[in-house]
PDB file of N, CA and C in Angstrom:
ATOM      1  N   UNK A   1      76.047  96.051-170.586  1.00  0.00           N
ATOM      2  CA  UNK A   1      76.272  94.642-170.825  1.00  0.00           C
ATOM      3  C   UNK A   1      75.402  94.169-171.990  1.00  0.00           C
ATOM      4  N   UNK A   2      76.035  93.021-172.751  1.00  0.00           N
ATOM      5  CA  UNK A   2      74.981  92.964-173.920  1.00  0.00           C
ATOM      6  C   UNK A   2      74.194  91.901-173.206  1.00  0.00           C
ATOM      7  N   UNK A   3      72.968  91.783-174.021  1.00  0.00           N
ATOM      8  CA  UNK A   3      71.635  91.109-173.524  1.00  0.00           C
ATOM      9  C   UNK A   3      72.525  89.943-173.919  1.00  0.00           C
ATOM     10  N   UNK A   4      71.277  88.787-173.949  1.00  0.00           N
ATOM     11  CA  UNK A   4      71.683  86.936-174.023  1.00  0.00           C
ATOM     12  C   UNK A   4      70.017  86.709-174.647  1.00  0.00           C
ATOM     13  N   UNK A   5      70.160  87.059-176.150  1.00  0.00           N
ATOM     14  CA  UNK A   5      68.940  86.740-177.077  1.00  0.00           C
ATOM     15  C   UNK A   5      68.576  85.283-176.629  1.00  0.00           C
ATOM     16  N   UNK A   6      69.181  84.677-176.351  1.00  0.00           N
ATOM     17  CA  UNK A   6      69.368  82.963-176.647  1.00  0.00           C
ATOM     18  C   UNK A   6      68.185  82.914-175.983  1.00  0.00           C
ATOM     19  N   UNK A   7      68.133  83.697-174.740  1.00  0.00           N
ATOM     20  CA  UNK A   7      67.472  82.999-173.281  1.00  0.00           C
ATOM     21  C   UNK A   7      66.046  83.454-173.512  1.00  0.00           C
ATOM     22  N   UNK A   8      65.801  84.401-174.080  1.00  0.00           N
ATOM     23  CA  UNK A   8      64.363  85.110-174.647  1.00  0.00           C
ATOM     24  C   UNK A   8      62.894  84.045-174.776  1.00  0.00           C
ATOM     25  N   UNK A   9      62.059  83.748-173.816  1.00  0.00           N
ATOM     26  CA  UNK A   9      61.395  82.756-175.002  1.00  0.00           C
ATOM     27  C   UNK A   9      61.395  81.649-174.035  1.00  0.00           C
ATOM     28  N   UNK A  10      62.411  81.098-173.659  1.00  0.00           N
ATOM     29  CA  UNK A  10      62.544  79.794-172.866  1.00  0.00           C
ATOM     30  C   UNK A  10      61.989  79.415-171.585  1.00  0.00           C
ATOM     31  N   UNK A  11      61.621  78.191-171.105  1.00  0.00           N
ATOM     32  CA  UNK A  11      61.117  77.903-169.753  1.00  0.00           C
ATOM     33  C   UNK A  11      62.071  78.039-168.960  1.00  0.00           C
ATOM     34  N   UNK A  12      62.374  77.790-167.891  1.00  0.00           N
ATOM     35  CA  UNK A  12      62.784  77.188-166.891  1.00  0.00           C
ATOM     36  C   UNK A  12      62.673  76.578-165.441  1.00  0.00           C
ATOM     37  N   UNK A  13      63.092  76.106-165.027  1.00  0.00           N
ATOM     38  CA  UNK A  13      62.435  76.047-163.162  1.00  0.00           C
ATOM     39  C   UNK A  13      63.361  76.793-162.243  1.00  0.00           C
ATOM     40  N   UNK A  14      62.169  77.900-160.869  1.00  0.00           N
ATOM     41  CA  UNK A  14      63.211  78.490-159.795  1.00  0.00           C
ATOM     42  C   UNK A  14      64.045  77.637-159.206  1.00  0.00           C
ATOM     43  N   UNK A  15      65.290  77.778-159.173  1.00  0.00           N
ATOM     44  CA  UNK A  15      65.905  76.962-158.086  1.00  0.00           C
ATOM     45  C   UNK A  15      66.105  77.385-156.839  1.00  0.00           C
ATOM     46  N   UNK A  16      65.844  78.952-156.689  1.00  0.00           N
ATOM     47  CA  UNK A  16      65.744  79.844-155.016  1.00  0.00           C
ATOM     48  C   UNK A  16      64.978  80.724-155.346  1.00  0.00           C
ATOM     49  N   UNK A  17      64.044  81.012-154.945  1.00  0.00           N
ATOM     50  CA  UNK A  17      62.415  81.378-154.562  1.00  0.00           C
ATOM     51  C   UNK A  17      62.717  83.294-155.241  1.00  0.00           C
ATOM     52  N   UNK A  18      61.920  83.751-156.326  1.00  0.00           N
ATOM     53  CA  UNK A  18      62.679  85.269-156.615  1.00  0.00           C
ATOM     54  C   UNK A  18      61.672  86.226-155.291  1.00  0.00           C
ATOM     55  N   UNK A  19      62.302  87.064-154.945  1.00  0.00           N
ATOM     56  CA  UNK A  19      61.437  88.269-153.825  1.00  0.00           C
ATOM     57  C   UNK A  19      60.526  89.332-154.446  1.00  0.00           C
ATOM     58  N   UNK A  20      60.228  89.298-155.792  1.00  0.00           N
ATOM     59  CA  UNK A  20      59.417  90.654-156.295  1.00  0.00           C
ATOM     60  C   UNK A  20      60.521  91.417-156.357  1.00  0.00           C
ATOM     61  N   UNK A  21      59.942  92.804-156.069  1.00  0.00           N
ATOM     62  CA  UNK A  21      60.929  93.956-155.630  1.00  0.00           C
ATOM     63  C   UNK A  21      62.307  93.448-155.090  1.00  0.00           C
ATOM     64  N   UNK A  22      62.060  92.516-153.698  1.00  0.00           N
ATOM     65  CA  UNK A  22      62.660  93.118-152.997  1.00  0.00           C
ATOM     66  C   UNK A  22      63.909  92.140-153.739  1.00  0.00           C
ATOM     67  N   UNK A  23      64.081  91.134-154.387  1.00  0.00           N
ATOM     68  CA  UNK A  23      65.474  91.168-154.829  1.00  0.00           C
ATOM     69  C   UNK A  23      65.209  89.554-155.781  1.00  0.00           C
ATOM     70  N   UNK A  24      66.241  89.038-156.773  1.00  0.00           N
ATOM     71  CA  UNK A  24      66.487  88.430-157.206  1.00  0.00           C
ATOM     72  C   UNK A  24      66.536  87.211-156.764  1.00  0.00           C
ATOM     73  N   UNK A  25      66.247  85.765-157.517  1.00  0.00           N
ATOM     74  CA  UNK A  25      66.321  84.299-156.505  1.00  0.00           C
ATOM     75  C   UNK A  25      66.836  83.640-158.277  1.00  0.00           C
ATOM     76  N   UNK A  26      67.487  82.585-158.507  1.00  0.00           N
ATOM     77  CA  UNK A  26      68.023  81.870-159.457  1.00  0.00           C
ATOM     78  C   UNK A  26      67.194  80.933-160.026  1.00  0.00           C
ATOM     79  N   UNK A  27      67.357  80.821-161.729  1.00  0.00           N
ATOM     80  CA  UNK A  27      66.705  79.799-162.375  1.00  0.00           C
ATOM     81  C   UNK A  27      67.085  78.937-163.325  1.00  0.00           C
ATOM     82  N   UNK A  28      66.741  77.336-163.462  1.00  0.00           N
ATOM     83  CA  UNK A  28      68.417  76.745-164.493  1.00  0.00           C
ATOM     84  C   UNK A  28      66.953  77.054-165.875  1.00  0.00           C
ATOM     85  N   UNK A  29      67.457  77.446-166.427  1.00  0.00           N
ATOM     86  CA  UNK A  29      66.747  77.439-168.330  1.00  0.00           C
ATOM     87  C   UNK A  29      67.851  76.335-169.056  1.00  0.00           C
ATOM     88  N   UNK A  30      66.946  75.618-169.917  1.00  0.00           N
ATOM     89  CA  UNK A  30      67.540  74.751-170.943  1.00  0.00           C
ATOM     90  C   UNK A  30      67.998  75.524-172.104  1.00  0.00           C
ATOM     91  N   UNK A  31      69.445  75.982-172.245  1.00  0.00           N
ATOM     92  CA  UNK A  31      69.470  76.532-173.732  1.00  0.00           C
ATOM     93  C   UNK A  31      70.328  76.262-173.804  1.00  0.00           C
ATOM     94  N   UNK A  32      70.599  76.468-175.367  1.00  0.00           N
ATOM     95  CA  UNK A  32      72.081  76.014-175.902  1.00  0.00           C
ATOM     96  C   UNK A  32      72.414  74.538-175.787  1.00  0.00           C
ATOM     97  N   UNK A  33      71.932  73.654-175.556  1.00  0.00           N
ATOM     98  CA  UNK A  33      71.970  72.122-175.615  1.00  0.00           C
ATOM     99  C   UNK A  33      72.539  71.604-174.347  1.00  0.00           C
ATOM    100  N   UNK A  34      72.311  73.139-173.505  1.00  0.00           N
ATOM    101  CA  UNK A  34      72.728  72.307-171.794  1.00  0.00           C
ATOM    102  C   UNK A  34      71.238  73.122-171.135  1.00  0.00           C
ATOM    103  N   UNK A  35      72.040  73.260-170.113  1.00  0.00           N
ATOM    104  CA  UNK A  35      71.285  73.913-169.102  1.00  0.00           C
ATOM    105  C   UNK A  35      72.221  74.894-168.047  1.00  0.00           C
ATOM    106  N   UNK A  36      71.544  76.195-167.892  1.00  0.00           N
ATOM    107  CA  UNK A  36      72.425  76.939-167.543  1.00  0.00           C
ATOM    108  C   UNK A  36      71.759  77.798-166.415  1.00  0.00           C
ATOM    109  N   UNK A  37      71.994  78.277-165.235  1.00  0.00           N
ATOM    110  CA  UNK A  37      71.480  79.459-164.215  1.00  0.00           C
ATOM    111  C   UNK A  37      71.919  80.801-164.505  1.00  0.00           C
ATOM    112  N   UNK A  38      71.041  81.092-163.869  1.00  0.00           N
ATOM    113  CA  UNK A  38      70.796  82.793-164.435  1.00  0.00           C
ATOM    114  C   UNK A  38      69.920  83.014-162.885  1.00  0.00           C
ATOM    115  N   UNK A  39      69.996  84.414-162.829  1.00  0.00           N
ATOM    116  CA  UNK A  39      69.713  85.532-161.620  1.00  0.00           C
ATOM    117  C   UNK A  39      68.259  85.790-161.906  1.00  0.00           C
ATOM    118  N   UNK A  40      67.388  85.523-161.776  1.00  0.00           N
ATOM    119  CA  UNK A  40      66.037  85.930-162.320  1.00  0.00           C
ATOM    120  C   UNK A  40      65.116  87.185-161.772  1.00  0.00           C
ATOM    121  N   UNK A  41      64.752  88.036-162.121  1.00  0.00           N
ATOM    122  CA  UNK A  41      63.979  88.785-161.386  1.00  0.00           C
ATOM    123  C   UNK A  41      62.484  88.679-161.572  1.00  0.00           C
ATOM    124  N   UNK A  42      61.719  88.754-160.655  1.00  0.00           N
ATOM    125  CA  UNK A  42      60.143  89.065-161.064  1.00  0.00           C
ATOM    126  C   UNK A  42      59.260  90.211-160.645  1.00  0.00           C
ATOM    127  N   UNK A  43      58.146  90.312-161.598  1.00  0.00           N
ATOM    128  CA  UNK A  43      57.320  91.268-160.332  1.00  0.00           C
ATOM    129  C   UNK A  43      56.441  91.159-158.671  1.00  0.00           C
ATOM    130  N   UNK A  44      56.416  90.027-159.095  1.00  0.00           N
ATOM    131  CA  UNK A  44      55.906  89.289-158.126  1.00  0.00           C
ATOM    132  C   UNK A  44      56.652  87.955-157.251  1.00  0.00           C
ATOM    133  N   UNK A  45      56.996  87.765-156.142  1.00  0.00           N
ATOM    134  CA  UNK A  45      57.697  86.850-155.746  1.00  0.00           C
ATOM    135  C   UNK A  45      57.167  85.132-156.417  1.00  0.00           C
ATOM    136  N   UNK A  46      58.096  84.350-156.756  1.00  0.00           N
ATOM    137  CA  UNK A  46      57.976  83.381-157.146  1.00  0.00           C
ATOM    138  C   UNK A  46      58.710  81.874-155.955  1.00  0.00           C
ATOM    139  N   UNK A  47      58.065  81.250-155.885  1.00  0.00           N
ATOM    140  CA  UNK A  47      58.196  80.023-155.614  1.00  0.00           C
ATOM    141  C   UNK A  47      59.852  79.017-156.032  1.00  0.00           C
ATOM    142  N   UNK A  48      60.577  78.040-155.070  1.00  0.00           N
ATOM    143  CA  UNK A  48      61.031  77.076-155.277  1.00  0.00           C
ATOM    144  C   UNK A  48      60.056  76.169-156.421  1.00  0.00           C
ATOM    145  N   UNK A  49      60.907  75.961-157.420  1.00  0.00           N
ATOM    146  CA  UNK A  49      60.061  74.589-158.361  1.00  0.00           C
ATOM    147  C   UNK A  49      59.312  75.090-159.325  1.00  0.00           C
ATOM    148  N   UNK A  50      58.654  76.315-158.956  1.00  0.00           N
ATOM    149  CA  UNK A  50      57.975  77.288-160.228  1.00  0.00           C
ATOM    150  C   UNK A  50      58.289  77.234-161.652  1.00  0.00           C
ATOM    151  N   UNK A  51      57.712  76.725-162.282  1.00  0.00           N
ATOM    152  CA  UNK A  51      57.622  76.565-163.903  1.00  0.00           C
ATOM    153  C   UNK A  51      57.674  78.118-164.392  1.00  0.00           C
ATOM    154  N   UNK A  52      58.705  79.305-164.969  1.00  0.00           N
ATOM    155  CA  UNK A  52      58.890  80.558-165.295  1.00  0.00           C
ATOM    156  C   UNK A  52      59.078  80.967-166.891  1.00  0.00           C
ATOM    157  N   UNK A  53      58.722  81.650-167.516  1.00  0.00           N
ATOM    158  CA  UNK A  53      59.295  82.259-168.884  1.00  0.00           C
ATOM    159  C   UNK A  53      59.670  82.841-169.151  1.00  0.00           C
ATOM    160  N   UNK A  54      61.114  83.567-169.600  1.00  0.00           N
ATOM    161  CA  UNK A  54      61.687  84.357-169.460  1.00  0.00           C
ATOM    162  C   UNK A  54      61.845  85.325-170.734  1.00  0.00           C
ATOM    163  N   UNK A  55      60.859  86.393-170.210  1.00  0.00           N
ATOM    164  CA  UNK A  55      60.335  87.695-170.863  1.00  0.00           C
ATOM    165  C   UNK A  55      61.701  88.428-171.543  1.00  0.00           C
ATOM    166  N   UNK A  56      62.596  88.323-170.336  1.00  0.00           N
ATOM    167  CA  UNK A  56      63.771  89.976-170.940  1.00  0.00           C
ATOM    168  C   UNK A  56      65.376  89.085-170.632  1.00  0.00           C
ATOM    169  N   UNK A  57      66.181  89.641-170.972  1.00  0.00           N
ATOM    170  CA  UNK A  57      67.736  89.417-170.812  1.00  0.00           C
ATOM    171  C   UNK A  57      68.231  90.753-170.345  1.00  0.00           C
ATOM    172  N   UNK A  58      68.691  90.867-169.424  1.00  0.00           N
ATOM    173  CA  UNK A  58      69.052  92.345-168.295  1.00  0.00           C
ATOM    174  C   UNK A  58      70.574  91.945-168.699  1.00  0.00           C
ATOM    175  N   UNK A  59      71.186  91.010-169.466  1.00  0.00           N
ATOM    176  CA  UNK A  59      72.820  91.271-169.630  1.00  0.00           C
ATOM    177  C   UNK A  59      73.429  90.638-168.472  1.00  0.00           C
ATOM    178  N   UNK A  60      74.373  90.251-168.101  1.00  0.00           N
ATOM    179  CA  UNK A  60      75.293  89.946-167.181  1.00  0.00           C
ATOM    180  C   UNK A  60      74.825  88.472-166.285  1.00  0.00           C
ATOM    181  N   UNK A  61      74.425  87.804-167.343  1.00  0.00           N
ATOM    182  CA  UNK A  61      73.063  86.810-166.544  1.00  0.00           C
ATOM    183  C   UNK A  61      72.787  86.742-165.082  1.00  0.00           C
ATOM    184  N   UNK A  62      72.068  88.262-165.702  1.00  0.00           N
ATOM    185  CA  UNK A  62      70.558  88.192-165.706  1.00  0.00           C
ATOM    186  C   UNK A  62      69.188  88.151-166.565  1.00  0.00           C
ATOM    187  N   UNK A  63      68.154  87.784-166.173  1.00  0.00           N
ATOM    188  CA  UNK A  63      67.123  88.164-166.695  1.00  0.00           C
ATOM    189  C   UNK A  63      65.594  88.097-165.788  1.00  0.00           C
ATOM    190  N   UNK A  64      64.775  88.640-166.802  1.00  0.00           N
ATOM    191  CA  UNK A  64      62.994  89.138-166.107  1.00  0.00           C
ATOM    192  C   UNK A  64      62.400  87.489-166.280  1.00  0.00           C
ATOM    193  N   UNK A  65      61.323  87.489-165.750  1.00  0.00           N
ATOM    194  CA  UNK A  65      60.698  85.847-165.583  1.00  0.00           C
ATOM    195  C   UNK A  65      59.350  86.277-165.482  1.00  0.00           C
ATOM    196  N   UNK A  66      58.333  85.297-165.553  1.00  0.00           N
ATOM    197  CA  UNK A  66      57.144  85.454-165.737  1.00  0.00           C
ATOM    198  C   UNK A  66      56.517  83.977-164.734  1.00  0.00           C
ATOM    199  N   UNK A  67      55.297  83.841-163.922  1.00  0.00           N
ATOM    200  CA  UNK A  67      55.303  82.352-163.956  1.00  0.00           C
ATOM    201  C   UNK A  67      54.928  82.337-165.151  1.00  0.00           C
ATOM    202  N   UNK A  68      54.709  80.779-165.684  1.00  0.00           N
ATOM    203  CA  UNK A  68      54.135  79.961-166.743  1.00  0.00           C
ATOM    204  C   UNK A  68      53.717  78.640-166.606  1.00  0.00           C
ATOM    205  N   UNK A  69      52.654  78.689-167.200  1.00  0.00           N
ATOM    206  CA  UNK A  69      51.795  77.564-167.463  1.00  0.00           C
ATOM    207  C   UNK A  69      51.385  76.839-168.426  1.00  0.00           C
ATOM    208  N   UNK A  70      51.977  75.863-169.359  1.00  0.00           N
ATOM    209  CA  UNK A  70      52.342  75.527-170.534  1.00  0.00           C
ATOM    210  C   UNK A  70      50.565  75.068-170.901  1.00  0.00           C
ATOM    211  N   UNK A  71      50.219  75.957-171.865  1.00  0.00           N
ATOM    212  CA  UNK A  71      48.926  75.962-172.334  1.00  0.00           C
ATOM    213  C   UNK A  71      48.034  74.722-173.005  1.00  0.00           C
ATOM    214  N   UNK A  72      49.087  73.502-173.094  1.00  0.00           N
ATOM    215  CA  UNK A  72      48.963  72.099-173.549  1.00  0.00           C
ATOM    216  C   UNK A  72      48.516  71.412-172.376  1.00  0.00           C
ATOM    217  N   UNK A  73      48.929  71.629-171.134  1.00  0.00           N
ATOM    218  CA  UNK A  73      48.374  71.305-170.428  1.00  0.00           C
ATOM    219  C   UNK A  73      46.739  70.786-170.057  1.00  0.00           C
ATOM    220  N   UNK A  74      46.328  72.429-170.093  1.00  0.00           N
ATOM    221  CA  UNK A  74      45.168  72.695-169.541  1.00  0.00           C
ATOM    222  C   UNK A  74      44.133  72.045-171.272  1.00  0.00           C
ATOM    223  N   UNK A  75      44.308  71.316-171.936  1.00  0.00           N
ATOM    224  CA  UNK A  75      43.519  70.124-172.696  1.00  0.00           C
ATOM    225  C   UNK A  75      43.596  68.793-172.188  1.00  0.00           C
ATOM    226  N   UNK A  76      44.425  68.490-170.667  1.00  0.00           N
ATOM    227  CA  UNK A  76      44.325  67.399-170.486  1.00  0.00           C
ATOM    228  C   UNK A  76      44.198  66.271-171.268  1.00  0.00           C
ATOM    229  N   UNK A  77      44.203  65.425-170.379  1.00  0.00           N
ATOM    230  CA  UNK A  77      44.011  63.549-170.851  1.00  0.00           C
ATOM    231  C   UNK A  77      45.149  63.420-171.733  1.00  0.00           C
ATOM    232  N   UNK A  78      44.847  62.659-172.781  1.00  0.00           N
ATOM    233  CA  UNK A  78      45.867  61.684-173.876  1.00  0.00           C
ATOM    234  C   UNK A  78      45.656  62.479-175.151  1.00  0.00           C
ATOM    235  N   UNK A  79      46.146  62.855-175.731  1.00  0.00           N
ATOM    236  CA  UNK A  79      46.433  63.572-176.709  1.00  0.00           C
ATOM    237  C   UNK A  79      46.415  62.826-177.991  1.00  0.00           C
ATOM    238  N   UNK A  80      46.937  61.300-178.048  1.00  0.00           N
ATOM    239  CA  UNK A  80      47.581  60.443-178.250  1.00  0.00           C
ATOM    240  C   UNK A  80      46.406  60.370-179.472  1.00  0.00           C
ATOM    241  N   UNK A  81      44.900  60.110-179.005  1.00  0.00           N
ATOM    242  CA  UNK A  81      44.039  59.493-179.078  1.00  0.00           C
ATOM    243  C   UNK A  81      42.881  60.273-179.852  1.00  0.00           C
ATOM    244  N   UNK A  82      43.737  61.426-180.126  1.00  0.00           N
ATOM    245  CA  UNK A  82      42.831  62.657-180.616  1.00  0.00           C
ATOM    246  C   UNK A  82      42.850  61.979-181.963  1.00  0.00           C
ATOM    247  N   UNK A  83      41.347  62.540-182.635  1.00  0.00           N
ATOM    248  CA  UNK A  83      41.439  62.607-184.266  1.00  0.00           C
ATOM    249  C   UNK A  83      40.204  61.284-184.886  1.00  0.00           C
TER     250      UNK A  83
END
């Protein structure tokens, strides 16, 4: 199956919790100017609501996930106000 470059790169949130190993759980990613679900796998089981990044495209949507933690975050406060 060919991969889905598109999805490479992008956030998304779990919408059904992935099992690690033991099997696949679904995630909507924003691409392409919608939003679309995909089969996600991880190494580690992931959470309902989990903020994910999606490492690989396995073809046939599917793809690999990562959690993620958007690194803007963790500077807190107002940003706004910097400078």
């Amino acid at each position: 199956m060919p991969q889905d470059e598109a999805v490479i790169g992008r956030t998304g949130t779990v919408l059904i919790g992935t099992r690690g190993a033991a099997g696949p759980g679904e995630v909507l990613v924003r691409v392409r100017g919608g939003s679309e679900t995909f089969l996600a796998w991880s190494e580690e089981p992931l959470p309902m609501g989990a903020t994910v990044l999606v490492i690989e495209s396995r073809g046939c949507r599917e793809i690999g996930v990562i959690e993620w933690v958007d690194p803007l975050d963790a500077l807190g406060g107002d940003s706004a106000g910097a400078g």
